[in-house]
Structure formats: structure tokens, C-alpha cells
N, C-alpha and C. Protein backbone atom coordinates (compact mmCIF):
# COMPACT_ATOMS: atom_id res chain seq x y z
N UNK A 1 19.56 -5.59 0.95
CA UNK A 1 18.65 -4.49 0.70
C UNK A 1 19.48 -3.28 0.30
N UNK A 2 19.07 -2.62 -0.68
CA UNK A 2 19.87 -1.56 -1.22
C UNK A 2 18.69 0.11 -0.59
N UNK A 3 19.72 0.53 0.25
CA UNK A 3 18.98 1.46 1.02
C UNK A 3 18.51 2.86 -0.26
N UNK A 4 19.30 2.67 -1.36
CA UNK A 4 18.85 4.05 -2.13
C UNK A 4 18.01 3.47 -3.04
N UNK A 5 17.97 2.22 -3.14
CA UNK A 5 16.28 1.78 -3.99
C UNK A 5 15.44 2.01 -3.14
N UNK A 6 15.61 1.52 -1.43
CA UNK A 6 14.33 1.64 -0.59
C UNK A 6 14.02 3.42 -0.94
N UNK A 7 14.98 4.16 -0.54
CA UNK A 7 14.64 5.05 -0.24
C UNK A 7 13.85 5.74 -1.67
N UNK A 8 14.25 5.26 -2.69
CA UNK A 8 13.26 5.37 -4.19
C UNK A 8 12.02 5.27 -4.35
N UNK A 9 12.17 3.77 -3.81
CA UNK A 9 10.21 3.47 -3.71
C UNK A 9 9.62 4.17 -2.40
N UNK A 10 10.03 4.47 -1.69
CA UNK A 10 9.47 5.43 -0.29
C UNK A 10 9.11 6.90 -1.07
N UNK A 11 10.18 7.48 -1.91
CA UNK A 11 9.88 8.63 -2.20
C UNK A 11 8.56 8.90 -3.06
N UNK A 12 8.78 7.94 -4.33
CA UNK A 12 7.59 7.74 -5.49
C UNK A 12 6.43 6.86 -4.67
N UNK A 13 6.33 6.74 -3.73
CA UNK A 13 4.94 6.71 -2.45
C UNK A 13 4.64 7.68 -2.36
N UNK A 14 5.51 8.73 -1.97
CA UNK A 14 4.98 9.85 -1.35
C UNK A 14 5.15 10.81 -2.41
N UNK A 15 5.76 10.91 -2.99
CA UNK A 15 5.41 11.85 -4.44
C UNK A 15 3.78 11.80 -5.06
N UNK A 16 3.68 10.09 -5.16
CA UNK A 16 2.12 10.15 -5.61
C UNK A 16 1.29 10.57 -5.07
N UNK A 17 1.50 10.23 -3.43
CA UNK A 17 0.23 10.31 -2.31
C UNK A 17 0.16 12.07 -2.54
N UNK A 18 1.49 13.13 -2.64
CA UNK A 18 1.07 14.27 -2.51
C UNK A 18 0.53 14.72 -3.90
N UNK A 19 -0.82 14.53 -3.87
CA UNK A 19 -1.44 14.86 -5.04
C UNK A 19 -1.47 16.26 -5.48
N UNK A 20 -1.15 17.19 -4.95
CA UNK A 20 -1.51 17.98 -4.98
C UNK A 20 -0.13 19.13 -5.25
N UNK A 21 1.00 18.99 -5.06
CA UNK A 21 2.42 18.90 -5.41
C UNK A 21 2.84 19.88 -4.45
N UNK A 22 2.21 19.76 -3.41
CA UNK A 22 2.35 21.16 -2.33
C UNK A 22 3.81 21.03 -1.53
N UNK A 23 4.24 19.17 -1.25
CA UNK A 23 5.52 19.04 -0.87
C UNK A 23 4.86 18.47 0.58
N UNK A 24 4.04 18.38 0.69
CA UNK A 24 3.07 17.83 2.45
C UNK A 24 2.59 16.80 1.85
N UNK A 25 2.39 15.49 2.90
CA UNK A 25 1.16 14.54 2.54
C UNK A 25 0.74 14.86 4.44
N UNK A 26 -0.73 14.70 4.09
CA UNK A 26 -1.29 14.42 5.51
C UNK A 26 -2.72 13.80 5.21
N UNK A 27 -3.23 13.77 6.73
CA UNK A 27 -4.55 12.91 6.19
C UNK A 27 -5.36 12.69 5.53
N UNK A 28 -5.54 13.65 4.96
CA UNK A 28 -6.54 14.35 3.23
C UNK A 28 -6.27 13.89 2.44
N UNK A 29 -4.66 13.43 2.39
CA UNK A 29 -3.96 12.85 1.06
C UNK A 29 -4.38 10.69 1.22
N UNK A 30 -4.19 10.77 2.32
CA UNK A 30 -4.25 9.13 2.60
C UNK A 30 -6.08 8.77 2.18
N UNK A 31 -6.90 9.66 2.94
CA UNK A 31 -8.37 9.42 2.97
C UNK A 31 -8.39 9.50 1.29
N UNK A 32 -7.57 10.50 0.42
CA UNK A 32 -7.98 10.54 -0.85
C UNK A 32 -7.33 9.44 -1.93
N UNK A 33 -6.45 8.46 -0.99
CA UNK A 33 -6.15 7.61 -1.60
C UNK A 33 -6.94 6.16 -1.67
N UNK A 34 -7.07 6.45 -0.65
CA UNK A 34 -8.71 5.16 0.04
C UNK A 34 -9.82 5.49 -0.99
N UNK A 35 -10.43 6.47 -1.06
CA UNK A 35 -11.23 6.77 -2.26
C UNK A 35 -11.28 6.29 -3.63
N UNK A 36 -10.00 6.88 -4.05
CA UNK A 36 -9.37 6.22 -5.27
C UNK A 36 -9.02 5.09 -5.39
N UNK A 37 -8.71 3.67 -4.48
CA UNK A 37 -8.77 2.58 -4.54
C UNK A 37 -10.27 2.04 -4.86
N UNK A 38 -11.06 2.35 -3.22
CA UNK A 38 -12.20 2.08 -3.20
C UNK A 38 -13.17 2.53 -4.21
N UNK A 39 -13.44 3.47 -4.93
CA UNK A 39 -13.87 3.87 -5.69
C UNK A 39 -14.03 2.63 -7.27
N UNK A 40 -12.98 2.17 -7.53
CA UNK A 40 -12.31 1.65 -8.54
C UNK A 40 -12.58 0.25 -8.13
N UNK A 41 -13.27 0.13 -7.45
CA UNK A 41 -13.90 -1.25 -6.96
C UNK A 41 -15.61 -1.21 -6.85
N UNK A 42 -15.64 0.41 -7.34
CA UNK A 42 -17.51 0.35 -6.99
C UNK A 42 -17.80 0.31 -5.92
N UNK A 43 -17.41 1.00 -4.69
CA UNK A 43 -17.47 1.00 -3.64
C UNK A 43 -17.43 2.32 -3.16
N UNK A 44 -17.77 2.36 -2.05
CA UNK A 44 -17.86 3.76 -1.09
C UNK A 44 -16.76 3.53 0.21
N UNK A 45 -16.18 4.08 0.73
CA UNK A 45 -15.55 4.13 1.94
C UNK A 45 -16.59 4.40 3.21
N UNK A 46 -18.53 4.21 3.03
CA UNK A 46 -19.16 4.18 3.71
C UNK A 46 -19.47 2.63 4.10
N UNK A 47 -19.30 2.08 3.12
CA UNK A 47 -19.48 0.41 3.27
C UNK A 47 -18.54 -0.24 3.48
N UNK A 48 -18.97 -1.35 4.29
CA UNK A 48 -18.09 -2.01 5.20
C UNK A 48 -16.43 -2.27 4.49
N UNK A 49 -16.40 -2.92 3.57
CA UNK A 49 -15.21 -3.11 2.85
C UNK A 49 -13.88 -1.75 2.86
N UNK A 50 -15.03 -0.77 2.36
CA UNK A 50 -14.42 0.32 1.77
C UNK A 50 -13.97 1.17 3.02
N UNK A 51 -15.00 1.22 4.07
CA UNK A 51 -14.29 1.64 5.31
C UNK A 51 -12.89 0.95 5.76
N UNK A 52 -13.22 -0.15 5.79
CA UNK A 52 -11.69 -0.82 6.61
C UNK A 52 -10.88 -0.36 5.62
N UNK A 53 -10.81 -0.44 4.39
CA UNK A 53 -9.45 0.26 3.57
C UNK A 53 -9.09 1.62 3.76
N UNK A 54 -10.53 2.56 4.02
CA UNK A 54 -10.24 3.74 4.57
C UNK A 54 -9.80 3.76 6.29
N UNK A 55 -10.17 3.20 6.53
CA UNK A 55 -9.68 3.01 8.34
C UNK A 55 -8.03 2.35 8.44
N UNK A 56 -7.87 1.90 7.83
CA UNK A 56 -6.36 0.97 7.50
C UNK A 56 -5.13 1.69 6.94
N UNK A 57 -5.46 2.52 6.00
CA UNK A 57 -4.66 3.98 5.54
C UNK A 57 -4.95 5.26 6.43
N UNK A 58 -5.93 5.47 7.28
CA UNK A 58 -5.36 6.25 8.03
C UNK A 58 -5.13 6.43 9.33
N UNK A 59 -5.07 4.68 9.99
CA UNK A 59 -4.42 4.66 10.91
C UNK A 59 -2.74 4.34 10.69
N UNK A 60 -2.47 3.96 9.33
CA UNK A 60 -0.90 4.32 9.09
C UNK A 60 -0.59 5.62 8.73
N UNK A 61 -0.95 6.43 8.38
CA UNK A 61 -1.06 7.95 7.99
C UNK A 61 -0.81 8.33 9.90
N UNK A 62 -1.36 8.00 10.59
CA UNK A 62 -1.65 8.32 12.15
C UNK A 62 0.08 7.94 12.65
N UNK A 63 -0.06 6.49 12.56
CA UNK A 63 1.18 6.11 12.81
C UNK A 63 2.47 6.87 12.55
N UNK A 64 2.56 7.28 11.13
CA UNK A 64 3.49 7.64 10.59
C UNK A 64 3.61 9.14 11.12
N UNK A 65 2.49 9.70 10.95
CA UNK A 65 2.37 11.40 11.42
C UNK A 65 3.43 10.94 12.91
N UNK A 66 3.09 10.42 13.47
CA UNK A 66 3.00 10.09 15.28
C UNK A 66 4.97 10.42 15.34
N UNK A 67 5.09 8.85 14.33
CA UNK A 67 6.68 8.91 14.14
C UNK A 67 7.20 9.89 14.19
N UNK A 68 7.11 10.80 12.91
CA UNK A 68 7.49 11.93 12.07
C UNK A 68 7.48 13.04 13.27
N UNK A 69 6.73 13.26 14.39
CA UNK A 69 6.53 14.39 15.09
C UNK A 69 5.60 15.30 14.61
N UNK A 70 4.77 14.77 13.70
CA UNK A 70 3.83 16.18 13.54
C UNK A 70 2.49 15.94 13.71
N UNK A 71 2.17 14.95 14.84
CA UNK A 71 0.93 14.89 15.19
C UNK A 71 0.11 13.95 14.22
N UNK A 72 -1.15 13.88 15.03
CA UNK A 72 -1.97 13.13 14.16
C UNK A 72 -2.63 14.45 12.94
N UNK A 73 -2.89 15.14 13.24
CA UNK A 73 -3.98 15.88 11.98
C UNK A 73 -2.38 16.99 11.19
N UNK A 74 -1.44 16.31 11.70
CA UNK A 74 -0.24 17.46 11.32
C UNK A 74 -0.11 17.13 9.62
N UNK A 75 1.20 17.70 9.01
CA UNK A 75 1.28 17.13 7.32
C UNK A 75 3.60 16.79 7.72
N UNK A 76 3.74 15.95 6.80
CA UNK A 76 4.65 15.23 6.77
C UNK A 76 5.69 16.37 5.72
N UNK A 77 6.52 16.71 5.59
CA UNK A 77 7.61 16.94 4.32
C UNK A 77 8.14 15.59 4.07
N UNK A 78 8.64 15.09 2.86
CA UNK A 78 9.24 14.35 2.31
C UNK A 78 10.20 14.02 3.04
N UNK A 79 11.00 14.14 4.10
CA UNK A 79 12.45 14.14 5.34
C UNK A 79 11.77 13.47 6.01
N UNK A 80 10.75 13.97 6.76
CA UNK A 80 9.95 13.18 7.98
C UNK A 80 9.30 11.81 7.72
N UNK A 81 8.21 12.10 6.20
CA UNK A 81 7.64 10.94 5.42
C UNK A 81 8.94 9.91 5.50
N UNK A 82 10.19 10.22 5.14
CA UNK A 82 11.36 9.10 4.90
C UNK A 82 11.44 9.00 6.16
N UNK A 83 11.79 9.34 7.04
CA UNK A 83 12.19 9.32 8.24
C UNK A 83 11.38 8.34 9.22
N UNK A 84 10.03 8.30 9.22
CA UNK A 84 9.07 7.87 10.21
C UNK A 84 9.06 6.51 9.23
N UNK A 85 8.84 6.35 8.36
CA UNK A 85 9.40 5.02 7.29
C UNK A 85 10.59 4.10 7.86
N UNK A 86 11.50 4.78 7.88
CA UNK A 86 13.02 3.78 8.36
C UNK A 86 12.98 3.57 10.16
N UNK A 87 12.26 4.23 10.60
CA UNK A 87 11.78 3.98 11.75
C UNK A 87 11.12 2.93 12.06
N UNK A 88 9.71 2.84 11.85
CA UNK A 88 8.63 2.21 11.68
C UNK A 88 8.57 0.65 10.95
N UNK A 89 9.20 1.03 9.72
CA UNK A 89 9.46 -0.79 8.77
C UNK A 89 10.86 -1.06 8.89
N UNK A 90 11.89 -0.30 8.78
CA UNK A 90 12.85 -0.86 8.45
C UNK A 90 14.15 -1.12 9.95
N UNK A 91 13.97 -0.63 10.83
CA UNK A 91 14.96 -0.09 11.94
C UNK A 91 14.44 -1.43 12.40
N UNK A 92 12.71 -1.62 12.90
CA UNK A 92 12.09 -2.21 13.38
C UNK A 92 11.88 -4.08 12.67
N UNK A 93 12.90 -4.29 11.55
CA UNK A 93 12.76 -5.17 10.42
C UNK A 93 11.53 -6.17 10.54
N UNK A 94 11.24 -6.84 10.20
CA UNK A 94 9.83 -7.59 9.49
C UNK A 94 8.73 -7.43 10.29
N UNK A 95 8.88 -7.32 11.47
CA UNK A 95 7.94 -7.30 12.00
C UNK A 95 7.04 -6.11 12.56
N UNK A 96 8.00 -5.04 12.16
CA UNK A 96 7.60 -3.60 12.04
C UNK A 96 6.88 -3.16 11.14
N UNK A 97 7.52 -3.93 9.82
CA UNK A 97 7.52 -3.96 8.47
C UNK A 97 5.50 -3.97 8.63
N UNK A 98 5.45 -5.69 8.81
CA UNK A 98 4.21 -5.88 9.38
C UNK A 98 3.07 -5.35 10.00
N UNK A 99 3.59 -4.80 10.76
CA UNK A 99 2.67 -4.05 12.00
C UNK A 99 2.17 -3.16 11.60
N UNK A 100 3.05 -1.91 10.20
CA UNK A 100 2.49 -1.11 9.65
C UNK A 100 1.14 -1.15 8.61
N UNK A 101 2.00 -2.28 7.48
CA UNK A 101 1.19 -2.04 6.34
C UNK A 101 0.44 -3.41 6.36
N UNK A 102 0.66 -4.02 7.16
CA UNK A 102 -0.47 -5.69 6.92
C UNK A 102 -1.81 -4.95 6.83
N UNK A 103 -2.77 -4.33 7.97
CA UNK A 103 -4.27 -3.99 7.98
C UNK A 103 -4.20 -3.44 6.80
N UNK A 104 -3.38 -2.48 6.07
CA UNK A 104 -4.02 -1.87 5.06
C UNK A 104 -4.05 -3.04 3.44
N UNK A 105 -2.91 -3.58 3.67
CA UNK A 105 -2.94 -4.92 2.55
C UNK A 105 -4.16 -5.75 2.62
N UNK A 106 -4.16 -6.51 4.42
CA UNK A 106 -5.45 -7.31 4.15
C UNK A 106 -6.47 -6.03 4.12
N UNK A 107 -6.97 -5.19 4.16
CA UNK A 107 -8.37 -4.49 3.81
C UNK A 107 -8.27 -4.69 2.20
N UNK A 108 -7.38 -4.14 1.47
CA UNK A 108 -7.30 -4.24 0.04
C UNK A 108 -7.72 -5.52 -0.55
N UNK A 109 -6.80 -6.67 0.47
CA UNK A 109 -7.03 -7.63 -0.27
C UNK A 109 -8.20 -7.87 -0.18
N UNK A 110 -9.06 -7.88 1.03
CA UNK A 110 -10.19 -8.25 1.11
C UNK A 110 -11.71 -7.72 -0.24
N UNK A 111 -11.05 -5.92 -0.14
CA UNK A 111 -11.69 -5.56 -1.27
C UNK A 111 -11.84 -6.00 -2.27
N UNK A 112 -10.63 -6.60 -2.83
CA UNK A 112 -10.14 -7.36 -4.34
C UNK A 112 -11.27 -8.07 -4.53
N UNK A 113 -10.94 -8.96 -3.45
CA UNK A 113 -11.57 -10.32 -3.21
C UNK A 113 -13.65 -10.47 -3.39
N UNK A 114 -13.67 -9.89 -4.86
CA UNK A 114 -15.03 -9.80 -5.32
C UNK A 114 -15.92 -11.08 -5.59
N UNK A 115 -15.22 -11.96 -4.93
CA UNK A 115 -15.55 -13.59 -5.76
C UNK A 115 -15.92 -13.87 -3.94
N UNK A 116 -15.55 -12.96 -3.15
CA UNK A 116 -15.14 -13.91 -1.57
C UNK A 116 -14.72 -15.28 -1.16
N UNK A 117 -13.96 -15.47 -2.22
CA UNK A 117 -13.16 -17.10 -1.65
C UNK A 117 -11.99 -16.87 -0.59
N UNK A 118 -11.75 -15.56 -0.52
CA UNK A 118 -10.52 -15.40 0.74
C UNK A 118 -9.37 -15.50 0.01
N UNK A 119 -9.30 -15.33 -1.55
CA UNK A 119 -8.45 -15.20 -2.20
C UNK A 119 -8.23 -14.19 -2.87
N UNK A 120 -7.11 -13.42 -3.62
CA UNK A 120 -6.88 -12.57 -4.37
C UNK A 120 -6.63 -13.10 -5.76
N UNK A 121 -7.53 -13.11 -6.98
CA UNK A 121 -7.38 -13.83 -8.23
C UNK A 121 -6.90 -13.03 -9.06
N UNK A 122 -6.54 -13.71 -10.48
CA UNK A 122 -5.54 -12.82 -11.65
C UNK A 122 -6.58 -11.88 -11.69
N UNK A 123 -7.82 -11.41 -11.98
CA UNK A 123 -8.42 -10.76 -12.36
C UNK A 123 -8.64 -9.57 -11.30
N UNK A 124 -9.01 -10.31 -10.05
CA UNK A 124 -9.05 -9.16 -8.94
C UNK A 124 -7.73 -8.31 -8.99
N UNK A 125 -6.38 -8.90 -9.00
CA UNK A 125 -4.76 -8.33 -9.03
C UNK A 125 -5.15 -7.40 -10.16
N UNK A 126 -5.47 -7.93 -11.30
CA UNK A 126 -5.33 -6.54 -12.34
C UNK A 126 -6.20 -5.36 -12.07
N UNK A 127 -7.24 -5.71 -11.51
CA UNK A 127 -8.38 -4.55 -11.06
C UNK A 127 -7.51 -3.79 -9.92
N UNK A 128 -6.51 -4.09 -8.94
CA UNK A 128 -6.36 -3.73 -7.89
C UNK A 128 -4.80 -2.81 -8.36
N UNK A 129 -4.39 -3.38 -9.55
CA UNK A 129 -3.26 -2.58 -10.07
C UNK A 129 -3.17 -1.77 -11.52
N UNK A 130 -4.67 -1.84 -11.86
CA UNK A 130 -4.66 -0.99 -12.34
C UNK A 130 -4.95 0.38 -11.68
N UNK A 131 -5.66 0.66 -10.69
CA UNK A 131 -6.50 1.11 -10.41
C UNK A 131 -5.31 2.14 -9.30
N UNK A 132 -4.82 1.26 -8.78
CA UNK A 132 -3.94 2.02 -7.59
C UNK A 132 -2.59 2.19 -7.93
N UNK A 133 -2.33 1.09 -8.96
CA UNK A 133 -0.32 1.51 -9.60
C UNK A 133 -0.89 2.36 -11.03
N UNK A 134 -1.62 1.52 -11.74
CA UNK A 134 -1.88 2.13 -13.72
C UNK A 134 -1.18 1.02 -14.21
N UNK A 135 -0.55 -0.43 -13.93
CA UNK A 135 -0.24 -1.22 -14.29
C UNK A 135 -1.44 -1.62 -15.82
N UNK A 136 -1.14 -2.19 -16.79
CA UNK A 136 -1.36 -2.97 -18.05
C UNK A 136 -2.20 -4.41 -16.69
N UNK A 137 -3.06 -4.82 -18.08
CA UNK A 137 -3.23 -6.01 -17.91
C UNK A 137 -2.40 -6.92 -17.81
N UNK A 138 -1.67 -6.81 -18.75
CA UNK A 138 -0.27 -7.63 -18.91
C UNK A 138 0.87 -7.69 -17.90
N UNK A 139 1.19 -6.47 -17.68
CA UNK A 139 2.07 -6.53 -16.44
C UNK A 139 1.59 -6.34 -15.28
N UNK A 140 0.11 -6.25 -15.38
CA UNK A 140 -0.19 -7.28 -13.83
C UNK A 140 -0.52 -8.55 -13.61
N UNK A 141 -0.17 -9.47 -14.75
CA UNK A 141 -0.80 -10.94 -15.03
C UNK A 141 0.91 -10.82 -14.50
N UNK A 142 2.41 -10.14 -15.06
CA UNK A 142 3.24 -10.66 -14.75
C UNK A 142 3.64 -11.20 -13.55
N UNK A 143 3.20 -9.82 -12.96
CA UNK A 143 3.16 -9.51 -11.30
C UNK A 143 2.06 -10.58 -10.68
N UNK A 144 1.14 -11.22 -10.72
CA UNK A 144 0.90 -11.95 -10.13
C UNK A 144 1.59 -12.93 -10.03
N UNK A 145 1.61 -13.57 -11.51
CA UNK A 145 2.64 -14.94 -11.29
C UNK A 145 4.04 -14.55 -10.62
N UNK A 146 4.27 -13.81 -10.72
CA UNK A 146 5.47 -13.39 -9.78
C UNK A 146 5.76 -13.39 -8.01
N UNK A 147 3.96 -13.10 -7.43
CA UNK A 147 3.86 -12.78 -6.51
C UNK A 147 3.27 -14.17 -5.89
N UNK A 148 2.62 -15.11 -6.80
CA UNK A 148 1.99 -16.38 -6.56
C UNK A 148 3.00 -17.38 -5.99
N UNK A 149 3.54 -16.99 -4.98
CA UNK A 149 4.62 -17.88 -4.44
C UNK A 149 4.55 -19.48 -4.39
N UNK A 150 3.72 -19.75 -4.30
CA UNK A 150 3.44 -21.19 -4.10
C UNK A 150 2.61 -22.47 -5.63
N UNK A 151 2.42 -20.88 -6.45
CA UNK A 151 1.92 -21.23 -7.81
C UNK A 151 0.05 -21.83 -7.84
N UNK A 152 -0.63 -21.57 -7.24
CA UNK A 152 -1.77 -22.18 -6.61
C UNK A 152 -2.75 -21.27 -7.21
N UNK A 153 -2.09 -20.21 -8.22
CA UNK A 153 -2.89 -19.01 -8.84
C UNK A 153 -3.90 -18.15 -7.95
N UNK A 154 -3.70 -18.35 -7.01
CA UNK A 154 -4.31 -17.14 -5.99
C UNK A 154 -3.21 -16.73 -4.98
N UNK A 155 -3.71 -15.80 -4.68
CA UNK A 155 -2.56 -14.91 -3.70
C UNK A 155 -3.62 -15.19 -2.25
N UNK A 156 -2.67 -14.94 -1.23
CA UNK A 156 -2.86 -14.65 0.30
C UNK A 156 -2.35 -13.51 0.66
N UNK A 157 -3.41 -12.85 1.43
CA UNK A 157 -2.53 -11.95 2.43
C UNK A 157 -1.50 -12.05 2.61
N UNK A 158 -0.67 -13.20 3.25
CA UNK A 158 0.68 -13.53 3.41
C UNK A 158 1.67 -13.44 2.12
N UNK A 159 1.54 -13.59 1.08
CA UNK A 159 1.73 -13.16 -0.16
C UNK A 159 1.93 -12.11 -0.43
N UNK A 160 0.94 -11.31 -0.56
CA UNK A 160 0.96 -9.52 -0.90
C UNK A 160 1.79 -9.21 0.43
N UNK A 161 2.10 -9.04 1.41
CA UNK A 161 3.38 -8.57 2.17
C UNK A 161 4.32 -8.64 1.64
N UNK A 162 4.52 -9.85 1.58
CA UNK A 162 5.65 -10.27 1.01
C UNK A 162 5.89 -9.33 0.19
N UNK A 163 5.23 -9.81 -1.14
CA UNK A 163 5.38 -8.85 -2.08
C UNK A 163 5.58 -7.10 -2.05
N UNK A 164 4.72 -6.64 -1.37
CA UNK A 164 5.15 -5.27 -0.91
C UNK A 164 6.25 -5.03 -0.26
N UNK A 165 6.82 -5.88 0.81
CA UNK A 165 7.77 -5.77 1.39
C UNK A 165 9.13 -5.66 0.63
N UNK A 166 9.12 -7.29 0.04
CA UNK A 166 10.27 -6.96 -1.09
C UNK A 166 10.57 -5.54 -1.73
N UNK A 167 9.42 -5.03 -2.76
CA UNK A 167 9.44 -4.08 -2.95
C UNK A 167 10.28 -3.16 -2.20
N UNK A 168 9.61 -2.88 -1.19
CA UNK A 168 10.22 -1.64 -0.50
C UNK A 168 11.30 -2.01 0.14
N UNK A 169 12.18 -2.98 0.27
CA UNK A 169 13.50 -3.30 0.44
C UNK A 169 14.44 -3.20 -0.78
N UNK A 170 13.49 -3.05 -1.94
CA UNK A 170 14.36 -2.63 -3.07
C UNK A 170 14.91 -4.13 -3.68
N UNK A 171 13.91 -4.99 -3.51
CA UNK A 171 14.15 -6.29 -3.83
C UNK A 171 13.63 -6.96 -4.92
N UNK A 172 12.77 -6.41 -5.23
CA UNK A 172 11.17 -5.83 -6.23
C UNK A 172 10.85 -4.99 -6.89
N UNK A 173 10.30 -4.97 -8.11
CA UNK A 173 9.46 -3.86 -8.68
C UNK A 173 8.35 -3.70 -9.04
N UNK A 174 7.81 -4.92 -8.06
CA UNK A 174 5.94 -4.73 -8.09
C UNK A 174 5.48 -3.79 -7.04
N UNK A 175 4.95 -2.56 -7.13
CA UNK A 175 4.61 -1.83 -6.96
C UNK A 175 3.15 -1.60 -6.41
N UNK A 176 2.72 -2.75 -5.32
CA UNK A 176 1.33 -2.88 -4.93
C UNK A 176 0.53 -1.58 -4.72
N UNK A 177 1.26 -0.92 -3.75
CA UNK A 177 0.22 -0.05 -2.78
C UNK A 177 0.63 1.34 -3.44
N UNK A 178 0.99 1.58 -4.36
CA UNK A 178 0.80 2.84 -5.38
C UNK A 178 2.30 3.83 -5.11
């Protein structure tokens, strides 16, 4: 793992999440990212789906605040955001990794999952990366087959970790969760 790629994709997380370029992300920023997923699925964060994706981002937003020291309703600087990160996924390795971002993956995935076979399909992946990375059709057809570990053309939960994980070990440049 190359700690200054992790620390790359950690930053351009939190660069995006602070929409607003103030140099803070806090809960406003996570709930407004849940939106913007959910949204892009035709959905509300009032309905069941769309809640758990909103409930899933900001009980890691919670988590992370918790880490960081600035409370739950507190806001993060970019130091702390890194900081409560190498804490949380990486100090803590896979299974930390896990503990954080699995609920918010499976809520997503579940969202994807417009067909409800309990799968994530090429078509759901491109809806889910366009929408939350700006990925092409194309280079999210790449990224699936990439991420389709077992070649079975659907993804699992167990899959998209993976895949995110890599990522953020700097192992990867699929770019799931924005």
C-alpha cells in the first residue's frame, strides 16, 4: 500500500464531500451527499432504500467526527478528516476497513439493485457511477469487469469492498464512493 496514494484518494473524498470549499466537511455535507446519490436513483432519502443510504453516511460522518474529536454535529478540517481515516480503516486494517464503510456500500448497493436480484448489474454500476464519481458509460463498463471478481457479471457486496478498499489502499483507481 502506498500511503501517499491512500492519502490522495482520502483527500479527493473530502475535497468533493466539501462542497462548498469552506475547508470543513460535517454532517450537512454527508446528508448532501446521500441526496445526490439517492436522488440519481429517483428516490428520496424518505423511502426506505434512500434512508438506509442516508442513515449509512451519516453514521460514518458520526464515526469519523467521534475519531477526529469534534463531536458528532462538530465539522472536520482536512488533518482530522485524514486523521480519523488512518485511524478508523487503516491502523485498524480490514476489518476496520469494514466496519466503517460496508453499511454505507451495502445501502448503495442495495439502491443500485433496481432489478432486486441481490445483485449489482453493468447497468445499475453505470447508474451508480455516474451519478456519484461522473464516470462515462464506458469506463464504468471498465470498472465493472474489473471489479467482477469472479466474472459471473454481477457484483456482491463482498465485491464492492473490495473494490473500494483497494482503492483506498492506493491499489485501485475505481473510485466507487465519490
Amino acid at each position: 500500500m502506498t500511503t501517499a496514494l491512500r492519502t490522495e484518494h482520502d483527500v479527493q473524498r473530502f475535497e468533493k464531500w466539501d462542497a462548498d470549499g469552506d475547508g470543513f466537511i460535517d454532517r450537512t455535507d454527508y446528508d448532501a451527499e446521500a441526496r445526490r446519490i439517492v436522488e440519481a436513483f429517483g428516490e428520496t432519502t424518505t423511502g426506505d432504500r434512500g434512508r438506509a443510504v442516508r442513515d449509512a453516511l451519516l453514521a460514518m460522518y458520526q464515526r469519523q467526527a467521534e475519531a477526529a474529536g469534534v463531536g458528532p454535529n462538530g465539522a472536520m478540517n482536512r488533518e482530522q478528516y485524514l486523521t480519523a481515516n488512518r485511524e478508523l480503516m487503516y491502523h485498524r486494517g480490514d476489518g476496520g476497513f469494514e466496519d466503517l464503510l460496508r453499511p454505507t456500500i451495502a445501502a448503495i448497493a442495495d439502491l443500485c439493485d433496481t432489478d432486486r436480484d441481490g445483485y449489482v448489474g453493468k447497468v445499475e454500476l453505470r447508474r451508480w457511477l455516474g451519478s456519484a464519481v461522473g464516470l462515462s458509460d464506458a469506463d464504468s463498463d471498465a470498472a465493472f469487469d474489473r471489479i467482477d471478481l469472479d466474472g459471473d457479471g454481477r457484483l456482491t457486496v463482498d465485491e464492492l469492498v473490495i473494490a473500494v478498499r483497494e482503492f483506498h489502499y492506493g491499489r485501485s483507481d475505481i473510485p466507487l464512493l465519490g
